[in-house]
PDB file of N, CA and C in Angstrom:
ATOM      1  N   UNK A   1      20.952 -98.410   1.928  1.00  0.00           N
ATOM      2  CA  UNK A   1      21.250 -97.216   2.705  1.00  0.00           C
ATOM      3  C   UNK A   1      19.940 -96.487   2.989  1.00  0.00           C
ATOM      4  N   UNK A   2      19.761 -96.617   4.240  1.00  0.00           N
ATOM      5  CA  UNK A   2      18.959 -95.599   4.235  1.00  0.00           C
ATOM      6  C   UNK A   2      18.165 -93.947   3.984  1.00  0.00           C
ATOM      7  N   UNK A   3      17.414 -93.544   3.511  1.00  0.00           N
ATOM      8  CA  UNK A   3      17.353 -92.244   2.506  1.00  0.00           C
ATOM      9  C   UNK A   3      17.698 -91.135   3.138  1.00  0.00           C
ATOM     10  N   UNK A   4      17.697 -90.809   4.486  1.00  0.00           N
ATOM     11  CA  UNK A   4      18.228 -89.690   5.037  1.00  0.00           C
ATOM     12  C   UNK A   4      20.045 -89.900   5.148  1.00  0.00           C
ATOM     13  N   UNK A   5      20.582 -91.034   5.203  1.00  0.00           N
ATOM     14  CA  UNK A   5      22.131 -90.854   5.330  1.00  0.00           C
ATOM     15  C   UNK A   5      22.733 -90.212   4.344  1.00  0.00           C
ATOM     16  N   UNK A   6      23.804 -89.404   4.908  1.00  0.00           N
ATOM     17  CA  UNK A   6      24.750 -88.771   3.739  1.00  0.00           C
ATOM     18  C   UNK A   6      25.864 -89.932   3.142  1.00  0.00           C
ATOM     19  N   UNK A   7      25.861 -89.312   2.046  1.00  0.00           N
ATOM     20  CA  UNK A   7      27.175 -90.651   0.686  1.00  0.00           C
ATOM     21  C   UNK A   7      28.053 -90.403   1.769  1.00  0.00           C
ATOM     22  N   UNK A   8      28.769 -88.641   2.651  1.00  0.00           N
ATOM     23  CA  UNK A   8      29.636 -89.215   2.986  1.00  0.00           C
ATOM     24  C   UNK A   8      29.429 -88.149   4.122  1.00  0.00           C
ATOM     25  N   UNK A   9      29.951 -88.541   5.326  1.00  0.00           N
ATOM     26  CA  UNK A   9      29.987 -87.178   7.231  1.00  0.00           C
ATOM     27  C   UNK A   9      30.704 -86.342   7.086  1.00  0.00           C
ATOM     28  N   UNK A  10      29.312 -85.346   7.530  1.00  0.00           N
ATOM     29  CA  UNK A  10      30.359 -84.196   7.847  1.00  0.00           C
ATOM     30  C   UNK A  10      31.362 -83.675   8.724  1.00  0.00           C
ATOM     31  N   UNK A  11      32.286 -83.646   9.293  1.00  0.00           N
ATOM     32  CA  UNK A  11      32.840 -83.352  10.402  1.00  0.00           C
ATOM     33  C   UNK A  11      33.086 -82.232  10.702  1.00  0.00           C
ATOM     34  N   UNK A  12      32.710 -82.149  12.070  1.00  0.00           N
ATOM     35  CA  UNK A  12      32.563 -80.772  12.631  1.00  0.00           C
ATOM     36  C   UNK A  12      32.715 -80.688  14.042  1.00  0.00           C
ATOM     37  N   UNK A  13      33.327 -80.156  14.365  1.00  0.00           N
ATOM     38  CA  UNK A  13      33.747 -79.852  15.717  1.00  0.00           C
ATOM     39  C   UNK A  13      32.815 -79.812  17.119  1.00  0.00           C
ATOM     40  N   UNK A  14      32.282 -80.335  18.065  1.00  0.00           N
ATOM     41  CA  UNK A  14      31.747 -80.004  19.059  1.00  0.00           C
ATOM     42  C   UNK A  14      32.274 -79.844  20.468  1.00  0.00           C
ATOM     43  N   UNK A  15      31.875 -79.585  21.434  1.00  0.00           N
ATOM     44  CA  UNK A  15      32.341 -79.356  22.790  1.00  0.00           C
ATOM     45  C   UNK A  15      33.286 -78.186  22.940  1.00  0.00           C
ATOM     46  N   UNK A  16      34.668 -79.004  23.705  1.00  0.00           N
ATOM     47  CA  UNK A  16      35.429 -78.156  23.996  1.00  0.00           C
ATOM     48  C   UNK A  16      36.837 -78.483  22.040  1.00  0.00           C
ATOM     49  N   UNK A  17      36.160 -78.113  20.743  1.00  0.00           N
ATOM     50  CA  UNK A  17      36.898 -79.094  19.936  1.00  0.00           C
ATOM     51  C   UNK A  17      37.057 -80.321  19.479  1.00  0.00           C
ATOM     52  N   UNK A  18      35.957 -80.927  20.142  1.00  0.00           N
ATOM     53  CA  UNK A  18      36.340 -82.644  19.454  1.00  0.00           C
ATOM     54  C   UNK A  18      35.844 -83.045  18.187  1.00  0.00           C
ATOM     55  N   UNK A  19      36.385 -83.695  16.977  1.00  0.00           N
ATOM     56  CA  UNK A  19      35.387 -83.850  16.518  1.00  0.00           C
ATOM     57  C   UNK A  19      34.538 -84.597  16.210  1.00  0.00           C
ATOM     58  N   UNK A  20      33.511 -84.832  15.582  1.00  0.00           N
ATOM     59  CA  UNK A  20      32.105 -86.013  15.234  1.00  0.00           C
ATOM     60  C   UNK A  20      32.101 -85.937  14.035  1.00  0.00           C
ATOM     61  N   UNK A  21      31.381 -86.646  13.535  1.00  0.00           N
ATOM     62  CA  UNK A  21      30.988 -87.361  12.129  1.00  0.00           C
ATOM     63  C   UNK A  21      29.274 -87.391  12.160  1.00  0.00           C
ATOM     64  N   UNK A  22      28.677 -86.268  11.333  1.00  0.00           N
ATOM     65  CA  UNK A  22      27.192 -86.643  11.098  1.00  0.00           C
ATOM     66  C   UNK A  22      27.449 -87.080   9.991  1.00  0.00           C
ATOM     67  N   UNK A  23      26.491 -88.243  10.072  1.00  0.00           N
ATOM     68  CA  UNK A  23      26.448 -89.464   9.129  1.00  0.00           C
ATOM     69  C   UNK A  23      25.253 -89.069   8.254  1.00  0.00           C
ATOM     70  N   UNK A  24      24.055 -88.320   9.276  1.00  0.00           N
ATOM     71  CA  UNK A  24      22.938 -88.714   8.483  1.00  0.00           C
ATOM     72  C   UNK A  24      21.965 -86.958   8.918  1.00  0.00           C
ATOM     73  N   UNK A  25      21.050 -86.736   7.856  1.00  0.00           N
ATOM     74  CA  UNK A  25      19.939 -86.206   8.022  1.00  0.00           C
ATOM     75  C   UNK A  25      19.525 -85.417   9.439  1.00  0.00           C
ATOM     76  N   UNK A  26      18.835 -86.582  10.191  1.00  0.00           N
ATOM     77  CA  UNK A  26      18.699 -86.749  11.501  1.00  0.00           C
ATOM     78  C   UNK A  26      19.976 -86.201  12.151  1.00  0.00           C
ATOM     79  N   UNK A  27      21.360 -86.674  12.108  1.00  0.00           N
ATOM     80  CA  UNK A  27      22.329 -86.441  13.093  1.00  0.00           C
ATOM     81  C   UNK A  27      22.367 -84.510  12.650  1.00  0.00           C
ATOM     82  N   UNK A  28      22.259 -84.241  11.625  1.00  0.00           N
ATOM     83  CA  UNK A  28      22.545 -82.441  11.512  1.00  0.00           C
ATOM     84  C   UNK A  28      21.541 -81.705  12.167  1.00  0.00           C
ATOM     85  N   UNK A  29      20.429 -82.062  11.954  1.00  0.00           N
ATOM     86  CA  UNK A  29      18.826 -81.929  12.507  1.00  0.00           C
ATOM     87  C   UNK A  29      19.415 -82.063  14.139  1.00  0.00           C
ATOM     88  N   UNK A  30      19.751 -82.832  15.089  1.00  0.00           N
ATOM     89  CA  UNK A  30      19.844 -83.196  16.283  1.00  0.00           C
ATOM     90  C   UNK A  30      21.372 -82.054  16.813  1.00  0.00           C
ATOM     91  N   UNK A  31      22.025 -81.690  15.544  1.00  0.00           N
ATOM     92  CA  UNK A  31      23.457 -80.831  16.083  1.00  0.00           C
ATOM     93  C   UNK A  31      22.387 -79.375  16.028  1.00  0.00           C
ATOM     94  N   UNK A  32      21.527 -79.555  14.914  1.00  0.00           N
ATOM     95  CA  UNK A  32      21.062 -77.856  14.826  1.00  0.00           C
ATOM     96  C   UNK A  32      20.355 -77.630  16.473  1.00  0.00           C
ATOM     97  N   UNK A  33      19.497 -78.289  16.273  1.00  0.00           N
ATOM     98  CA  UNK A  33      18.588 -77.803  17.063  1.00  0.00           C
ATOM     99  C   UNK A  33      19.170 -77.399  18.651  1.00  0.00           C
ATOM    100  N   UNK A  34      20.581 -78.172  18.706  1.00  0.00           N
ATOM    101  CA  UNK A  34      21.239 -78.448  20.378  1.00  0.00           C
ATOM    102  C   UNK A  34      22.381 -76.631  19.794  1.00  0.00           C
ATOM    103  N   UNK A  35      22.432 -76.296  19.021  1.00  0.00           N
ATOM    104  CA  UNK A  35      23.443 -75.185  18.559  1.00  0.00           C
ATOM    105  C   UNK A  35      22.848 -73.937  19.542  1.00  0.00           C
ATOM    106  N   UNK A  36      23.791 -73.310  20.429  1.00  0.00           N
ATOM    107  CA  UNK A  36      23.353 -71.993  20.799  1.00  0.00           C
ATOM    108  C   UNK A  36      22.244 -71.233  19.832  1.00  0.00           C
ATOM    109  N   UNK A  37      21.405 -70.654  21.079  1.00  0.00           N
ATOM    110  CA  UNK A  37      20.784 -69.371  19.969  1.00  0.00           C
ATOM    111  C   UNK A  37      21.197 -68.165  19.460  1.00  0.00           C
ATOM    112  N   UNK A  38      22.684 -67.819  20.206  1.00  0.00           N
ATOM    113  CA  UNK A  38      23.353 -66.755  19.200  1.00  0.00           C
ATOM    114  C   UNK A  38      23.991 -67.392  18.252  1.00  0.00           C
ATOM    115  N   UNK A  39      24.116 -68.845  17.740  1.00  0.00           N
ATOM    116  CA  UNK A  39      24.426 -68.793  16.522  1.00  0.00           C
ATOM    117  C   UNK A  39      23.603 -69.013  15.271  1.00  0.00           C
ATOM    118  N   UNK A  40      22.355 -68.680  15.952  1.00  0.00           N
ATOM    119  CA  UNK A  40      21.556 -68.768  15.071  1.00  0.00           C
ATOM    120  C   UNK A  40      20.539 -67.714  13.684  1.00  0.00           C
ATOM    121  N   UNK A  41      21.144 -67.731  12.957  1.00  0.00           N
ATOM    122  CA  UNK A  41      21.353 -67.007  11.987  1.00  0.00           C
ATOM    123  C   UNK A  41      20.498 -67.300  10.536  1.00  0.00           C
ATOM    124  N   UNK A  42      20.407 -66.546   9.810  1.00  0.00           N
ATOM    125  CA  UNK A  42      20.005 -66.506   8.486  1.00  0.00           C
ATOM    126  C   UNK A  42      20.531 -68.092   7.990  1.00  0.00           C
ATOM    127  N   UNK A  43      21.515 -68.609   7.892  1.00  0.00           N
ATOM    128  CA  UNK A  43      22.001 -69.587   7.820  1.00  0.00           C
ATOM    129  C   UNK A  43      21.396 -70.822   8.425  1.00  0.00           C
ATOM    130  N   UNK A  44      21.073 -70.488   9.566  1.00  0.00           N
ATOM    131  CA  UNK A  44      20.965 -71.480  10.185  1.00  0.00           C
ATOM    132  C   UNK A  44      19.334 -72.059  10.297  1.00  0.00           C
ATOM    133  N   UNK A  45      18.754 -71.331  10.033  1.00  0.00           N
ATOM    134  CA  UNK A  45      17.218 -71.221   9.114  1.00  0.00           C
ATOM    135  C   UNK A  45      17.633 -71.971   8.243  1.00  0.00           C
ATOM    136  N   UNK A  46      17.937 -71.965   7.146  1.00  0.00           N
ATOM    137  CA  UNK A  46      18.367 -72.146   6.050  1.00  0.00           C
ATOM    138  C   UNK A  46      18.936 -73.810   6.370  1.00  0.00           C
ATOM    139  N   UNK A  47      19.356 -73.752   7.220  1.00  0.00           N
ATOM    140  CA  UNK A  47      20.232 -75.292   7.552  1.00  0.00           C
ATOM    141  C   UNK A  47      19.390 -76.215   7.747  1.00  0.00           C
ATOM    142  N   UNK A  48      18.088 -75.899   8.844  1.00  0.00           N
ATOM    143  CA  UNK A  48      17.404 -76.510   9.703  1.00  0.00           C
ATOM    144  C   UNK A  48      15.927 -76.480   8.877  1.00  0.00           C
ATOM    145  N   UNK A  49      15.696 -75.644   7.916  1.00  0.00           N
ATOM    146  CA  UNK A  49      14.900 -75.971   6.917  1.00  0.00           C
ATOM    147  C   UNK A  49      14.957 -76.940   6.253  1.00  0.00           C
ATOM    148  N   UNK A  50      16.194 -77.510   5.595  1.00  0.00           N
ATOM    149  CA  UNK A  50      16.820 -77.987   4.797  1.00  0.00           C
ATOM    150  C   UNK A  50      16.725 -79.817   4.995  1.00  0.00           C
ATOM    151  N   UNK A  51      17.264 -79.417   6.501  1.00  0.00           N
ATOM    152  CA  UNK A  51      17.155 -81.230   7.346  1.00  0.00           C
ATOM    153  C   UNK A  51      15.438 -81.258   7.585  1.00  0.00           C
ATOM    154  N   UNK A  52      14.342 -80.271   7.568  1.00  0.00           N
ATOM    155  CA  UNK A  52      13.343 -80.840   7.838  1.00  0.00           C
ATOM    156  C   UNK A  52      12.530 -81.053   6.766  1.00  0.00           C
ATOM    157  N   UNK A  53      13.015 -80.400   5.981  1.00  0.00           N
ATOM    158  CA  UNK A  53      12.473 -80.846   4.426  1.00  0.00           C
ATOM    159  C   UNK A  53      12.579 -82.142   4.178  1.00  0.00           C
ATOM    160  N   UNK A  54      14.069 -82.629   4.129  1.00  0.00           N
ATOM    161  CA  UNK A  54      14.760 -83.469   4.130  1.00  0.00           C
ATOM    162  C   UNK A  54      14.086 -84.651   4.886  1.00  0.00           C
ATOM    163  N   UNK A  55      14.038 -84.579   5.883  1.00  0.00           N
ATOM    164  CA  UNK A  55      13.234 -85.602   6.821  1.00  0.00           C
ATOM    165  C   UNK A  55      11.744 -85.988   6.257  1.00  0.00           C
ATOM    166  N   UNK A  56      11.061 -84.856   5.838  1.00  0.00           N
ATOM    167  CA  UNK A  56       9.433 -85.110   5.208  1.00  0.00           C
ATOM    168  C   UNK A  56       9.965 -85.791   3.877  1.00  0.00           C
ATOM    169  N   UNK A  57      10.958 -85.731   3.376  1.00  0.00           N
ATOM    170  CA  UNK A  57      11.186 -86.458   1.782  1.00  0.00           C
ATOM    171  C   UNK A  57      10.687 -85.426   1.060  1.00  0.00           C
ATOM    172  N   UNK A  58      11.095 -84.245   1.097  1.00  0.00           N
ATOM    173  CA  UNK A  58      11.000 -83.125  -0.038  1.00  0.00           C
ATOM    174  C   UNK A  58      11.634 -82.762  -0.912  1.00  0.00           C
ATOM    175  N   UNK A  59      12.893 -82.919   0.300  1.00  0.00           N
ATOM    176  CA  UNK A  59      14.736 -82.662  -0.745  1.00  0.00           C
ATOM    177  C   UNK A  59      15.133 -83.790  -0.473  1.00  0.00           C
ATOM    178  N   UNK A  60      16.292 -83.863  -1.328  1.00  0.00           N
ATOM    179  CA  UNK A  60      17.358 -85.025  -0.904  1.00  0.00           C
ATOM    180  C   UNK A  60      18.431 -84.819   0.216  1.00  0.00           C
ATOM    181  N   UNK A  61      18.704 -85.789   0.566  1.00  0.00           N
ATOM    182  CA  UNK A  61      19.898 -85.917   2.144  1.00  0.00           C
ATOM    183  C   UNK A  61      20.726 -85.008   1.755  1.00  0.00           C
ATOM    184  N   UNK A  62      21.794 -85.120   0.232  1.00  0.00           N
ATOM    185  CA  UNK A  62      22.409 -84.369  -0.289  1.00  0.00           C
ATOM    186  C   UNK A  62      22.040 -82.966  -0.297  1.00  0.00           C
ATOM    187  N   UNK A  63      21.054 -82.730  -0.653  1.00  0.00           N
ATOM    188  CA  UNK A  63      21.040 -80.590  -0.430  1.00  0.00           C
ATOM    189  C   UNK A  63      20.414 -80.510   1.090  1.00  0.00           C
ATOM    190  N   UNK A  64      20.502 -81.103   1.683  1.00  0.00           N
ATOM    191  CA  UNK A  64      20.446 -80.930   3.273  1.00  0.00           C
ATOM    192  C   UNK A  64      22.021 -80.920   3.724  1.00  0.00           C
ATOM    193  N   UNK A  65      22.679 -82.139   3.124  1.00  0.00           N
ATOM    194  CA  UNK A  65      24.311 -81.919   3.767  1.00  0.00           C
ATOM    195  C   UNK A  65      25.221 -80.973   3.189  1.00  0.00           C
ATOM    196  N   UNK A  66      24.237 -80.737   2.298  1.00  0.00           N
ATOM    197  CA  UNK A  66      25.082 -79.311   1.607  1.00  0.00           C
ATOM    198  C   UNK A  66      25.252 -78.001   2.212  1.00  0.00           C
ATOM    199  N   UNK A  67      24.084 -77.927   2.608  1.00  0.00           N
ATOM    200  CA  UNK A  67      23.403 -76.719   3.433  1.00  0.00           C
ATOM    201  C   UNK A  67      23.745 -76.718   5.114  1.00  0.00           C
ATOM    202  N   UNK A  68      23.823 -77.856   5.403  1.00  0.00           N
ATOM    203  CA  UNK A  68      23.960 -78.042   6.933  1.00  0.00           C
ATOM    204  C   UNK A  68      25.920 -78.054   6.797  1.00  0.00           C
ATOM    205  N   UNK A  69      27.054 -78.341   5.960  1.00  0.00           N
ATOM    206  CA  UNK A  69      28.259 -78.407   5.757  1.00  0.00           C
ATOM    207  C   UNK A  69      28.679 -76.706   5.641  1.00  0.00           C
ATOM    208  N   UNK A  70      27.968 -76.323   4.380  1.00  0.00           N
ATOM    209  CA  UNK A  70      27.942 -74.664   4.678  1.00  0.00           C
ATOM    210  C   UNK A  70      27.448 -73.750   5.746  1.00  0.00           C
ATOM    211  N   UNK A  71      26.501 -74.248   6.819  1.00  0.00           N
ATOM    212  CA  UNK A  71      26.182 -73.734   7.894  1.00  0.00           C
ATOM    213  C   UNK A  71      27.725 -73.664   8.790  1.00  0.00           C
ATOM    214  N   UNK A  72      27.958 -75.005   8.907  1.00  0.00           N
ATOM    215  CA  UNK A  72      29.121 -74.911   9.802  1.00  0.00           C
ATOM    216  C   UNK A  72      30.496 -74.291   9.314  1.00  0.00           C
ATOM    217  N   UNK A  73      30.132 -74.639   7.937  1.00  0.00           N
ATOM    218  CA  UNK A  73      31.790 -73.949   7.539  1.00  0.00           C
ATOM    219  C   UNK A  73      31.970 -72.056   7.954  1.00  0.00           C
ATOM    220  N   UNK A  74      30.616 -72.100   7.951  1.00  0.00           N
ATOM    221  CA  UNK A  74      30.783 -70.275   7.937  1.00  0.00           C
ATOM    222  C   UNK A  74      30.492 -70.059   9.548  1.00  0.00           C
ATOM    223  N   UNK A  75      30.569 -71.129  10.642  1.00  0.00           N
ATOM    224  CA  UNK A  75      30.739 -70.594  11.604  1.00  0.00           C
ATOM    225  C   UNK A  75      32.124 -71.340  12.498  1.00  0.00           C
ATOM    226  N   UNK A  76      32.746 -71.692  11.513  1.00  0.00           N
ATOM    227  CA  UNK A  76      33.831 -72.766  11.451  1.00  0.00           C
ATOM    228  C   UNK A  76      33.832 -73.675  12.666  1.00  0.00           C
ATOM    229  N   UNK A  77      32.996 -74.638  11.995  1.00  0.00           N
ATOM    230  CA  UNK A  77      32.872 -75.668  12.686  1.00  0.00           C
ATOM    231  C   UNK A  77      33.254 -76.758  12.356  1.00  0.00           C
ATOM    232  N   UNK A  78      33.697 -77.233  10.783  1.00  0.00           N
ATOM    233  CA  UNK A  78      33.973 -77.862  10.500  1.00  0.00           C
ATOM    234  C   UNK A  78      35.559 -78.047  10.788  1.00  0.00           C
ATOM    235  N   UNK A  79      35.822 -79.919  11.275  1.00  0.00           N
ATOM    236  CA  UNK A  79      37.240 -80.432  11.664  1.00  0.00           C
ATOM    237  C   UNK A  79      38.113 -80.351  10.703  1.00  0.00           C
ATOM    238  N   UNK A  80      39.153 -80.194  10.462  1.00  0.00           N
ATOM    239  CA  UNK A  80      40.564 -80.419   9.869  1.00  0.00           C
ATOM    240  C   UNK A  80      40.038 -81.634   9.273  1.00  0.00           C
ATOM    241  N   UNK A  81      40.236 -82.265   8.019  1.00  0.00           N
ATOM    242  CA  UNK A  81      40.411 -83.148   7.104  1.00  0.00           C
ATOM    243  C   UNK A  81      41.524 -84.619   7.590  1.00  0.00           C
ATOM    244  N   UNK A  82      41.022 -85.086   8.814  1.00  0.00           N
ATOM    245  CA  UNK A  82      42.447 -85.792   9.203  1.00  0.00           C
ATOM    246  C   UNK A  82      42.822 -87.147   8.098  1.00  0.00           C
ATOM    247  N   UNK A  83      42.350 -87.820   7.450  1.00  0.00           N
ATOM    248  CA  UNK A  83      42.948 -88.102   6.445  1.00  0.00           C
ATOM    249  C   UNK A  83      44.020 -87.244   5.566  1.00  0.00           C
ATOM    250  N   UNK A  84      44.064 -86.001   5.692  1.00  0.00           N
ATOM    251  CA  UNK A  84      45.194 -85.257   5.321  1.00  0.00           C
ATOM    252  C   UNK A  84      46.275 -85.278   6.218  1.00  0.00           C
ATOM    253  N   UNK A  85      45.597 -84.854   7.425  1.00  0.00           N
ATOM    254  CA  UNK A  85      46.457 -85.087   8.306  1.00  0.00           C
ATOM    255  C   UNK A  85      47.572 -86.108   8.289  1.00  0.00           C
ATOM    256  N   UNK A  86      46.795 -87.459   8.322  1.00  0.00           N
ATOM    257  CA  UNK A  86      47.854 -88.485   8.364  1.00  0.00           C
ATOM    258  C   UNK A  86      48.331 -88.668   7.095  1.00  0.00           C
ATOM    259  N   UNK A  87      48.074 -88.395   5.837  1.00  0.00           N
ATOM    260  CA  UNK A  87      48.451 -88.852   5.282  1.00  0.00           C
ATOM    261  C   UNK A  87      50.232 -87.900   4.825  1.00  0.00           C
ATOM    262  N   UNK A  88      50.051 -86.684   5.282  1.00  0.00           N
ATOM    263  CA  UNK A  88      51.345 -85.889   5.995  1.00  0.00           C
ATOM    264  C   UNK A  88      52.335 -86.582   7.042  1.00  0.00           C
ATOM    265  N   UNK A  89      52.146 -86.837   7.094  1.00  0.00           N
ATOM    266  CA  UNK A  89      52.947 -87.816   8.212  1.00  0.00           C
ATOM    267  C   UNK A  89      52.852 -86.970   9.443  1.00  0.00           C
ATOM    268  N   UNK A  90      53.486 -87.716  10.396  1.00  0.00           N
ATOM    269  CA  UNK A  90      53.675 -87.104  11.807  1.00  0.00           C
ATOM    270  C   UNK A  90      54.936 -86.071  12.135  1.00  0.00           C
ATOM    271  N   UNK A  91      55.254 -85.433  12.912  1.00  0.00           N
ATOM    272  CA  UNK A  91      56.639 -84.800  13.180  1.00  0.00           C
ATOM    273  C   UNK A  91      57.322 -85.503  12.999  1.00  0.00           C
ATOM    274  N   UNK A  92      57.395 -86.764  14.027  1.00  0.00           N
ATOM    275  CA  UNK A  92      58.426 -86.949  14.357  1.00  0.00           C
ATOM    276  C   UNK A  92      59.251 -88.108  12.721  1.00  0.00           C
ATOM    277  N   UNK A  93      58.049 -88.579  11.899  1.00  0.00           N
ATOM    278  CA  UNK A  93      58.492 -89.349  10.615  1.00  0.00           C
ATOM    279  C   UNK A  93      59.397 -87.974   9.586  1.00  0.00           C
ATOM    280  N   UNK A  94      59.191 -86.940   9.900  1.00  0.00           N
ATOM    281  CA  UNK A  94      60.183 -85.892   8.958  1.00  0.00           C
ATOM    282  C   UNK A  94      61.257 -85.065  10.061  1.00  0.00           C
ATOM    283  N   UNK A  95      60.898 -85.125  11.349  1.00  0.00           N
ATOM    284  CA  UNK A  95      62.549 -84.468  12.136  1.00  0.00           C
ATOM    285  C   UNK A  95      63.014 -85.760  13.047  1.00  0.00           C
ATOM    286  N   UNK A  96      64.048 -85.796  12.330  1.00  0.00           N
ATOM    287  CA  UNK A  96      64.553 -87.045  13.484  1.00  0.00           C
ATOM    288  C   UNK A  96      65.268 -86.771  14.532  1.00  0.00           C
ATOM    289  N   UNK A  97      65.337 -85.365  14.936  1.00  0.00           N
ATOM    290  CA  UNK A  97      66.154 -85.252  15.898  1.00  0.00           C
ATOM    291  C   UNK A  97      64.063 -84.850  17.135  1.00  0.00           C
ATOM    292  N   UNK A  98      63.185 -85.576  17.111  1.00  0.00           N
ATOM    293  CA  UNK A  98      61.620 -85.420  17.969  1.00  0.00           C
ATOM    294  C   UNK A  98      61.761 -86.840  18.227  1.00  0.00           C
ATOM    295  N   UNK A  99      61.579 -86.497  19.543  1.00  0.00           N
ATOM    296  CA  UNK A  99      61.288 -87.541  20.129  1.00  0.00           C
ATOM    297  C   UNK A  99      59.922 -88.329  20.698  1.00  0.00           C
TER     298      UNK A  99
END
């Protein structure tokens, strides 16, 4: 594995809602830098520090995806858990009168 990938993606919402999977270092680094400048915040310093540290081999991938996961959570960016999702089933598997 390469040393910037995260054990595991973060997902987080882009566009109009869709969501993505940063896999790695680089991919949070490439969401920060493209992020509006009003959302750019104390946090987000903090985020983009974190991935460039990260990138020189200062910190580990891990306290970069830590930091870049808490960036987004507090501007809620992060996607719904869809493995929960499905694993809830769908409507229509609990009302049988959905078609």
């Amino acid at each position: 594995m390469k040393p910037d990938m995260f054990k595991e993606p973060v997902s987080i919402l882009v566009g109009l809602g869709f969501p993505t999977e940063v896999r790695s270092v680089m991919d949070a680094y490439r969401h920060l830098v493209e992020w509006p400048a009003a959302w750019r915040d104390a946090a987000y310093s903090i985020a983009l520090n974190a991935c460039n540290a990260a990138l020189r081999g200062e910190i580990d991938a891990e306290t970069a995806r830590g930091l870049f996961a808490a960036y987004a959570e507090k501007h809620d960016l992060l996607a719904p858990d869809t493995h929960l999702i499905t694993a809830s089933g769908s409507r229509r598997d609990r009302d049988p009168h959905v078609c």
